[in-house]
C-alpha atoms as a PDB file:
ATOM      1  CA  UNK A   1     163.301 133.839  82.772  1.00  0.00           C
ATOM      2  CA  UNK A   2     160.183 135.681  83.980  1.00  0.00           C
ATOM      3  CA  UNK A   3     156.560 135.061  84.547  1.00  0.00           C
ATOM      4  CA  UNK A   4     153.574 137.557  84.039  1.00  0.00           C
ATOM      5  CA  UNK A   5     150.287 138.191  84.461  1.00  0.00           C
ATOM      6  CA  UNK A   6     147.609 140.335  83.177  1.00  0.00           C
ATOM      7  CA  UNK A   7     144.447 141.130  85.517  1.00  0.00           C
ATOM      8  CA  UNK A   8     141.165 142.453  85.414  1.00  0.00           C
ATOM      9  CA  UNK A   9     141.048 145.307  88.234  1.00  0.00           C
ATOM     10  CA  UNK A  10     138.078 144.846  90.906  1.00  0.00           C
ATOM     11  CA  UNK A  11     139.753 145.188  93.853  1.00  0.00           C
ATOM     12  CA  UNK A  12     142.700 146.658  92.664  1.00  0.00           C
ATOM     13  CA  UNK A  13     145.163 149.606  94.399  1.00  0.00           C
ATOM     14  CA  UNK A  14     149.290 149.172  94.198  1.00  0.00           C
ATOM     15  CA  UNK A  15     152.608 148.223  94.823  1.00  0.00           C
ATOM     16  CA  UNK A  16     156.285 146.774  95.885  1.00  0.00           C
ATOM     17  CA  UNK A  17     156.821 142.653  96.516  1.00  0.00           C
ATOM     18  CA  UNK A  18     156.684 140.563  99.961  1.00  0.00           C
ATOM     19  CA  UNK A  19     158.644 137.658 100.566  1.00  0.00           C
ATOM     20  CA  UNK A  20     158.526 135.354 103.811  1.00  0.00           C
ATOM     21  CA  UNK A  21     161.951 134.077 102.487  1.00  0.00           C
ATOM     22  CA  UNK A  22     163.772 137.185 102.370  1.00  0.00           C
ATOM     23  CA  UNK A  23     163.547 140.096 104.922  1.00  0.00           C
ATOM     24  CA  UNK A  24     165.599 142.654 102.901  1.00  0.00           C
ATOM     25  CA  UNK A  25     166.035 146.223 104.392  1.00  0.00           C
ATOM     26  CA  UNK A  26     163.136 147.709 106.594  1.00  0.00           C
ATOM     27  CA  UNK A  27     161.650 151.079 107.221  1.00  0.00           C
ATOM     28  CA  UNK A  28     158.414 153.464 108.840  1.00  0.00           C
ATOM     29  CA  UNK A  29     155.330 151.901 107.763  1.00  0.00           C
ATOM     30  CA  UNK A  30     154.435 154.534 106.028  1.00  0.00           C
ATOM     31  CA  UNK A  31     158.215 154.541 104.314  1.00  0.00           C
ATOM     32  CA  UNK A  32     157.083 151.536 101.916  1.00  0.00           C
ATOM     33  CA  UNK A  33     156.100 149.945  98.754  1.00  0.00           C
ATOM     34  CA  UNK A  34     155.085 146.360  98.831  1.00  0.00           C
ATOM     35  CA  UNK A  35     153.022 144.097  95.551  1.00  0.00           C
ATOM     36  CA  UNK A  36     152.262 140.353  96.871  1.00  0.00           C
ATOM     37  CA  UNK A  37     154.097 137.221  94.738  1.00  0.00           C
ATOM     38  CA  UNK A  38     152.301 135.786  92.607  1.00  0.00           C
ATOM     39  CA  UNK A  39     151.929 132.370  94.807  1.00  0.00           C
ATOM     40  CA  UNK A  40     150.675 134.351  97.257  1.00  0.00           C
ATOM     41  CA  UNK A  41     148.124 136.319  94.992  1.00  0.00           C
ATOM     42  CA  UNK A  42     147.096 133.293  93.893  1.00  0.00           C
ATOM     43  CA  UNK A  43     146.747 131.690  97.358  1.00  0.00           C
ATOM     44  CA  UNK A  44     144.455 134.286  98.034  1.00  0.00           C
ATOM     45  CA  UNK A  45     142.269 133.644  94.933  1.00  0.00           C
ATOM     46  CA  UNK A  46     141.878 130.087  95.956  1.00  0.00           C
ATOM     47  CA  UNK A  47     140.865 131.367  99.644  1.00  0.00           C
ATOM     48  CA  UNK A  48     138.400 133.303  98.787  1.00  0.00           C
ATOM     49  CA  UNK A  49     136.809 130.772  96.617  1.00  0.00           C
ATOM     50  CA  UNK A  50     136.687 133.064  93.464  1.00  0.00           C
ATOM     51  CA  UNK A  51     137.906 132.248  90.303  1.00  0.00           C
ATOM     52  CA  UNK A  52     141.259 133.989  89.541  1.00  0.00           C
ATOM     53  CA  UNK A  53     139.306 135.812  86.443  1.00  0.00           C
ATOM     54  CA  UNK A  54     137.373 137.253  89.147  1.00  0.00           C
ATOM     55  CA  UNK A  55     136.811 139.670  92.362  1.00  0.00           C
ATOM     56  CA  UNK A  56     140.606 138.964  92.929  1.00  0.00           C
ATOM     57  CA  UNK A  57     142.530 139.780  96.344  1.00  0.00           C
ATOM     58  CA  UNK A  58     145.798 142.016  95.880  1.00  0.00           C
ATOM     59  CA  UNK A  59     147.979 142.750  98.086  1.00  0.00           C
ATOM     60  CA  UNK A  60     150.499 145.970  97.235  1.00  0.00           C
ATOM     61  CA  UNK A  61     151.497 149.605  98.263  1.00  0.00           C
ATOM     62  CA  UNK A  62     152.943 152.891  96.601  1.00  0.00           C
ATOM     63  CA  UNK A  63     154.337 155.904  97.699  1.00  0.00           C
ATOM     64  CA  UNK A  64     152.463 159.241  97.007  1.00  0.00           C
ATOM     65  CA  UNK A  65     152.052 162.896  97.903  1.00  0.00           C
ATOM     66  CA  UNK A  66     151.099 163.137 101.400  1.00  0.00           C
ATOM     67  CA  UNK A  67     148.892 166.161 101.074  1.00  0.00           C
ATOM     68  CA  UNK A  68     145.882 165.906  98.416  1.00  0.00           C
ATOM     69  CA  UNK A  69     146.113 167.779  94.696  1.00  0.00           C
ATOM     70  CA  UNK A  70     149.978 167.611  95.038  1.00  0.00           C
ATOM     71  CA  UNK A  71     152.122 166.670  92.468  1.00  0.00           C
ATOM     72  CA  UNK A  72     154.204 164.393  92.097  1.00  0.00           C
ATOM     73  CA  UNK A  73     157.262 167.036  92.115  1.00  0.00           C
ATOM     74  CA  UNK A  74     155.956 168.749  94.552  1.00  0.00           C
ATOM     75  CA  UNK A  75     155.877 166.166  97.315  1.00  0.00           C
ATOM     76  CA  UNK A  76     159.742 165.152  97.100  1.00  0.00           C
ATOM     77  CA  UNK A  77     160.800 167.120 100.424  1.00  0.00           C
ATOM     78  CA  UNK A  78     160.764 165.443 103.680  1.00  0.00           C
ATOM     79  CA  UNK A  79     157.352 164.324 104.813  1.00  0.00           C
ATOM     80  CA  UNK A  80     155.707 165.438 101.852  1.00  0.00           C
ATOM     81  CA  UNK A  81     155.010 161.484 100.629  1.00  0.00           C
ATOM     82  CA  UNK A  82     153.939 158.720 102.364  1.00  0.00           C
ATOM     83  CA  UNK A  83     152.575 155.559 101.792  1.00  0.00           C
ATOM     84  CA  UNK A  84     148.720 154.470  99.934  1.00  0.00           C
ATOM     85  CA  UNK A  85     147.982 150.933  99.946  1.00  0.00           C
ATOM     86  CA  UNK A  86     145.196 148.454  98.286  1.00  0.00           C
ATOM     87  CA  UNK A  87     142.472 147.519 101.072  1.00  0.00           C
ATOM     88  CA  UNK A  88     144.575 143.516 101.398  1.00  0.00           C
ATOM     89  CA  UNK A  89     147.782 145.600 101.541  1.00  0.00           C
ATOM     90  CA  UNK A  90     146.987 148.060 104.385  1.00  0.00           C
ATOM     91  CA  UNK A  91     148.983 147.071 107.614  1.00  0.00           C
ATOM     92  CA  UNK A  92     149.265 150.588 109.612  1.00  0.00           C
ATOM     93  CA  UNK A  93     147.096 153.432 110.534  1.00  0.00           C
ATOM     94  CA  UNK A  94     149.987 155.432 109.488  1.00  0.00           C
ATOM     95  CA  UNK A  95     149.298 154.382 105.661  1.00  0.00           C
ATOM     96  CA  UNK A  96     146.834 155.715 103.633  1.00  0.00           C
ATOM     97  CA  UNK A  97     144.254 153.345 101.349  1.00  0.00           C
ATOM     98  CA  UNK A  98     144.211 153.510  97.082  1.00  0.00           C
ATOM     99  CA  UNK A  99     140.749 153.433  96.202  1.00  0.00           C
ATOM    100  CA  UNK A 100     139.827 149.522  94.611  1.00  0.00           C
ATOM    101  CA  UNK A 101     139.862 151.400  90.976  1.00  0.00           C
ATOM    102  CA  UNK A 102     143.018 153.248  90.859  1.00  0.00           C
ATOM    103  CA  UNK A 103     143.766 150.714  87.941  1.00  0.00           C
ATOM    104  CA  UNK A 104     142.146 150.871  85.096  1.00  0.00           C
ATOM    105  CA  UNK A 105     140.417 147.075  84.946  1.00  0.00           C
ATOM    106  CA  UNK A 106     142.039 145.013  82.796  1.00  0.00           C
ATOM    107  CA  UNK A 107     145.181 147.552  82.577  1.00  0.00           C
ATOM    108  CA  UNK A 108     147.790 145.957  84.732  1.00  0.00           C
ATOM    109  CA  UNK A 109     150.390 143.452  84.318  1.00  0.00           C
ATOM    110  CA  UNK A 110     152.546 141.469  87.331  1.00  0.00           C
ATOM    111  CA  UNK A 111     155.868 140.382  85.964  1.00  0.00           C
ATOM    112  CA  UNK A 112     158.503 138.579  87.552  1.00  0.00           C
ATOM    113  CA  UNK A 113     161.581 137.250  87.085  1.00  0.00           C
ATOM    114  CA  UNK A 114     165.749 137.639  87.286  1.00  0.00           C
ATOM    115  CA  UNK A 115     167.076 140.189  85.950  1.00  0.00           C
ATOM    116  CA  UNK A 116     170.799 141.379  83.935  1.00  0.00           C
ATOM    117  CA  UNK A 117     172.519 139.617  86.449  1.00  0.00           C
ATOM    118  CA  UNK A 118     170.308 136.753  87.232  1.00  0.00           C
ATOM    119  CA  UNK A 119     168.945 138.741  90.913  1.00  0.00           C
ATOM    120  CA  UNK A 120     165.324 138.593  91.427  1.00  0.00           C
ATOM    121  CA  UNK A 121     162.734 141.412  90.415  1.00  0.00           C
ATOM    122  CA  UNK A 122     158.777 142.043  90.449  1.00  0.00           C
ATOM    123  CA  UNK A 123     157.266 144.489  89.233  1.00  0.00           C
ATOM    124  CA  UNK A 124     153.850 145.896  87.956  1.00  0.00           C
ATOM    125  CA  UNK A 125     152.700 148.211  85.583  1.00  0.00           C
ATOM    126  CA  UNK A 126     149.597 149.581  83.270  1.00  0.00           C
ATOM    127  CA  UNK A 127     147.304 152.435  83.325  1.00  0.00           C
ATOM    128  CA  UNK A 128     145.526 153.954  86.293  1.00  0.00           C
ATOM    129  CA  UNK A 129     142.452 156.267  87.022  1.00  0.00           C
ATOM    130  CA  UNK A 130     143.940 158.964  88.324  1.00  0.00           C
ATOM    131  CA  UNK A 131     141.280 160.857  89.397  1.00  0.00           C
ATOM    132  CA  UNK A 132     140.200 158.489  92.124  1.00  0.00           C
ATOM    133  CA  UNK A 133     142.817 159.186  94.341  1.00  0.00           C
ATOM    134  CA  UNK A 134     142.920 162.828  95.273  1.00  0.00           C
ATOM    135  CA  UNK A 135     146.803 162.727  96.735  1.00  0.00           C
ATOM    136  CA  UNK A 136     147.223 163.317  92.749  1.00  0.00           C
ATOM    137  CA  UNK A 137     146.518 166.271  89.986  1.00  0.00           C
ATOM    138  CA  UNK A 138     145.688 164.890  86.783  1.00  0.00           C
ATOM    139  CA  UNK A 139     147.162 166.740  84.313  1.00  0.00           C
ATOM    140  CA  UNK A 140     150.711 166.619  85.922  1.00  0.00           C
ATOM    141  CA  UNK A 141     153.451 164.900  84.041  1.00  0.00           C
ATOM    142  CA  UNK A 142     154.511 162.939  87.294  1.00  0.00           C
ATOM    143  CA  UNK A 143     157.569 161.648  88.581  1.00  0.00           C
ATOM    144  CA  UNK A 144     160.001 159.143  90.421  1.00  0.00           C
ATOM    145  CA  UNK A 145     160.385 157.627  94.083  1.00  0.00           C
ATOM    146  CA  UNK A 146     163.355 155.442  94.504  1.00  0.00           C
ATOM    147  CA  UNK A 147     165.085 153.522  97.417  1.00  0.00           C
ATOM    148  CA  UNK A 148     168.300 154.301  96.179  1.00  0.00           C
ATOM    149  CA  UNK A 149     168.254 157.649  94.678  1.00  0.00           C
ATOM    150  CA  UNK A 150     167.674 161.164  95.830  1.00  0.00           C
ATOM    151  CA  UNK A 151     170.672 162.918  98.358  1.00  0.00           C
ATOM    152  CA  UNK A 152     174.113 160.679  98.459  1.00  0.00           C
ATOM    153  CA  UNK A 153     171.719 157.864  97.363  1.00  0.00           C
ATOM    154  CA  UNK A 154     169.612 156.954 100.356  1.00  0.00           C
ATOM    155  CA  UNK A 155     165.825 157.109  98.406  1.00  0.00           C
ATOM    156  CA  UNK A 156     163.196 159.747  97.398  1.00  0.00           C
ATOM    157  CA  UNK A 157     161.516 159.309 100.454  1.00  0.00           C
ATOM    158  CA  UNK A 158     164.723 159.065 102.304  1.00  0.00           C
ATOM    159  CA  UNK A 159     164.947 155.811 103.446  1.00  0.00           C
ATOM    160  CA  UNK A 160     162.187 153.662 101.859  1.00  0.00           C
ATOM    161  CA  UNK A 161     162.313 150.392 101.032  1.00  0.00           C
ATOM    162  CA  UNK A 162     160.335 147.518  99.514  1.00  0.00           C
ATOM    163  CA  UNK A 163     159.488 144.724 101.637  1.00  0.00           C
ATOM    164  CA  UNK A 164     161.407 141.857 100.947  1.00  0.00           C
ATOM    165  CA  UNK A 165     164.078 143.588  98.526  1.00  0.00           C
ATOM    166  CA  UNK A 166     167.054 145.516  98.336  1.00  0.00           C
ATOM    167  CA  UNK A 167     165.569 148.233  95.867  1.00  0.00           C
ATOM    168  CA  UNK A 168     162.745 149.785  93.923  1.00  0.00           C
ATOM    169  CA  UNK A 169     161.898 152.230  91.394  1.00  0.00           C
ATOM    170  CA  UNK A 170     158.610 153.557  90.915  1.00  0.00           C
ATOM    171  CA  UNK A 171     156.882 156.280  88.119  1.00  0.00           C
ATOM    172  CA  UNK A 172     153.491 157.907  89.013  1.00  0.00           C
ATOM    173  CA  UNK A 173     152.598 159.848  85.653  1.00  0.00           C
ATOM    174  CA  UNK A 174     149.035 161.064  86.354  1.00  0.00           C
ATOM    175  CA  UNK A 175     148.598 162.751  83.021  1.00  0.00           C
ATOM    176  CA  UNK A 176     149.830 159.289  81.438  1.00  0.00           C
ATOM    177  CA  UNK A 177     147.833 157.985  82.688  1.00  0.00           C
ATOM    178  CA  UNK A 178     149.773 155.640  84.227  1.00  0.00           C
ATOM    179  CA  UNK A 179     152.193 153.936  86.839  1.00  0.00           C
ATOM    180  CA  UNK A 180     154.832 150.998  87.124  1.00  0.00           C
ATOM    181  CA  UNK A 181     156.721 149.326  90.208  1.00  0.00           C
ATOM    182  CA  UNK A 182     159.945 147.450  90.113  1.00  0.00           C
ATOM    183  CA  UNK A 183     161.426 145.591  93.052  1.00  0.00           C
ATOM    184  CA  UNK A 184     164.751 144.474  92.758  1.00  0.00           C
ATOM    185  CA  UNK A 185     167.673 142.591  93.977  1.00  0.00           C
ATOM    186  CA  UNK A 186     170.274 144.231  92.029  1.00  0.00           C
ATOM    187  CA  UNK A 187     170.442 147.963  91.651  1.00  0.00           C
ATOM    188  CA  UNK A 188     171.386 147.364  87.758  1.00  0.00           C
ATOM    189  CA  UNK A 189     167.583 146.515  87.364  1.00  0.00           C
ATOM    190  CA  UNK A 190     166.198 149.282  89.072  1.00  0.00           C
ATOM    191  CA  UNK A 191     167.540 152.769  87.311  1.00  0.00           C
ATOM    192  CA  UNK A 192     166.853 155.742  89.154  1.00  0.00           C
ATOM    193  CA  UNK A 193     168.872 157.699  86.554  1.00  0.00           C
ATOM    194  CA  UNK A 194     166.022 158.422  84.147  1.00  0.00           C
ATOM    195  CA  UNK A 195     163.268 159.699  85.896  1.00  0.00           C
ATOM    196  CA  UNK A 196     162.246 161.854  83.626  1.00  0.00           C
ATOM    197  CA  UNK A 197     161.974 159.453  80.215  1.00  0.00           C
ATOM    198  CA  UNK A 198     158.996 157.950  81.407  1.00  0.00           C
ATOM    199  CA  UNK A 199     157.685 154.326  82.542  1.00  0.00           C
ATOM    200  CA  UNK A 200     158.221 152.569  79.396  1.00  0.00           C
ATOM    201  CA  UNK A 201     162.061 153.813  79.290  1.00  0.00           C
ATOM    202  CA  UNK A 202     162.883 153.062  83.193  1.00  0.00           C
ATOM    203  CA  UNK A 203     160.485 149.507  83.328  1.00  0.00           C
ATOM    204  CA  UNK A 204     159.867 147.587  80.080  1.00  0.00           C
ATOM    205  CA  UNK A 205     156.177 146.087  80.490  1.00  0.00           C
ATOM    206  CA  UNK A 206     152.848 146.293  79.632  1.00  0.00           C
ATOM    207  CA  UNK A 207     151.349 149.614  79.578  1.00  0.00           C
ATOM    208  CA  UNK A 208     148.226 148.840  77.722  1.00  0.00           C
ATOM    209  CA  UNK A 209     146.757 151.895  76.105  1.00  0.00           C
ATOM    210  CA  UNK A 210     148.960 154.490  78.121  1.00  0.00           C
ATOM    211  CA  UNK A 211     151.719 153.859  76.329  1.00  0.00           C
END
C-alpha cells in the first residue's frame, strides 16, 4: 500500500523522512538527509493558512558536494559532501540551504508506503533546476549517496543517515535533470547496488519529463 503526492514547487529544496515515532540511527548534522511525512507537510499547509495547491511549507534535506562546481563523483572522499537543506528543513549552521527552486514546479512527487517486505519507506522524486544550486555542474551524469554502501558498507558519506530510518538511497543526476530520495526500513528497498542505472532503475516514481 502506498500514498503519493504530486506538488507544485514554490518553496521547494529536498530530502530524507522525519518521524517523532521512530528515532532510527543518528549522525553530524551535516551527515543527513531528511523529507517531512506527509501529515506533517500537511500540518504545515494548514498552519500557514494556505491552501495545499499553494505557497506550500516543505521540510527535507540532501547530501551534495561540499565545494561548488563539483561533481557528483568528485565529492565521494571524506568531507567532500555535506548536507543542503530546504529553508523549513535547515536545523544547523553546519548545513547548507537548496535554493526554493531546485525543483522544477510541478516536477516532484512524495510517495510513501511499505515496501517488499511490508517495512516502511518515503521517498521523493522528479526533475530539478540544476543550475540554481552551484554545489553542482550541469552537464555531469551524477551519482549515488547511500547510508549503507560505500567501504565495508557504512554509507557514501561514511556514516549518514536519514532521520527517522534505518537507510536511504539517493541519485543526484544534474544533466538529467533530475533527483530521487528513498528512506527505508528494510535495506531490500533501498539498493545501493546500481548506482550507475539511473533514478528510474534504483527508485520507481514519478520523474515527470526527466525521465
Amino acid at each position: 500500500m502506498s500514498s503519493f503526492h504530486k506538488f507544485p514547487i514554490y518553496a521547494l529544496a529536498l530530502l530524507s523522512v522525519t518521524s517523532s515515532s521512530y528515532a532510527g540511527p543518528s549522525a553530524a548534522p551535516d551527515n543527513i538527509v531528511d523529507v517531512t511525512s506527509v501529515d506533517k507537510f500537511w500540518y504545515a499547509c494548514h498552519l500557514s493558512h494556505s491552501s495545499p495547491r499553494h505557497h506550500l511549507i516543505q521540510q527535507f534535506s540532501l547530501i551534495v558536494p561540499r565545494t561548488a562546481h563539483t561533481s557528483i563523483g568528485d565529492s565521494e572522499h571524506p568531507g567532500g559532501m555535506q548536507t543542503y537543506c530546504s529553508p523549513h528543513g535547515h536545523t544547523d549552521p553546519e548545513q547548507g540551504y537548496l535554493p526554493a527552486d531546485f525543483w522544477q514546479e510541478g516536477q516532484v512527487e512524495f510517495k510513501s508506503g511499505t515496501g517488499k517486505n511490508g517495512k516502511r519507506y518515503t521517498q521523493l522524486t522528479g526533475c530539478i533546476n540544476s543550475s540554481e544550486l552551484d554545489r553542482l555542474i550541469p552537464s555531469d551524469a551524477g551519482g549515488q549517496y547511500d547510508s549503507s554502501g560505500g567501504y565495508n558498507g557504512q554509507g557514501n558519506p561514511q556514516g549518514s543517515v536519514c532521520l527517522g530510518y534505518n537507510h536511504y538511497v539517493e541519485l543526484v543526476e544534474p544533466r538529467g535533470p533530475r533527483a530521487c530520495i528513498r528512506c527505508c526500513d528494510d535495506p531490500a528497498d533501498c539498493p545501493t547496488n546500481k548506482d550507475t542505472a539511473g533514478c528510474p532503475r534504483v527508485i520507481e516514481g514519478d520523474y515527470f519529463n526527466c525521465a
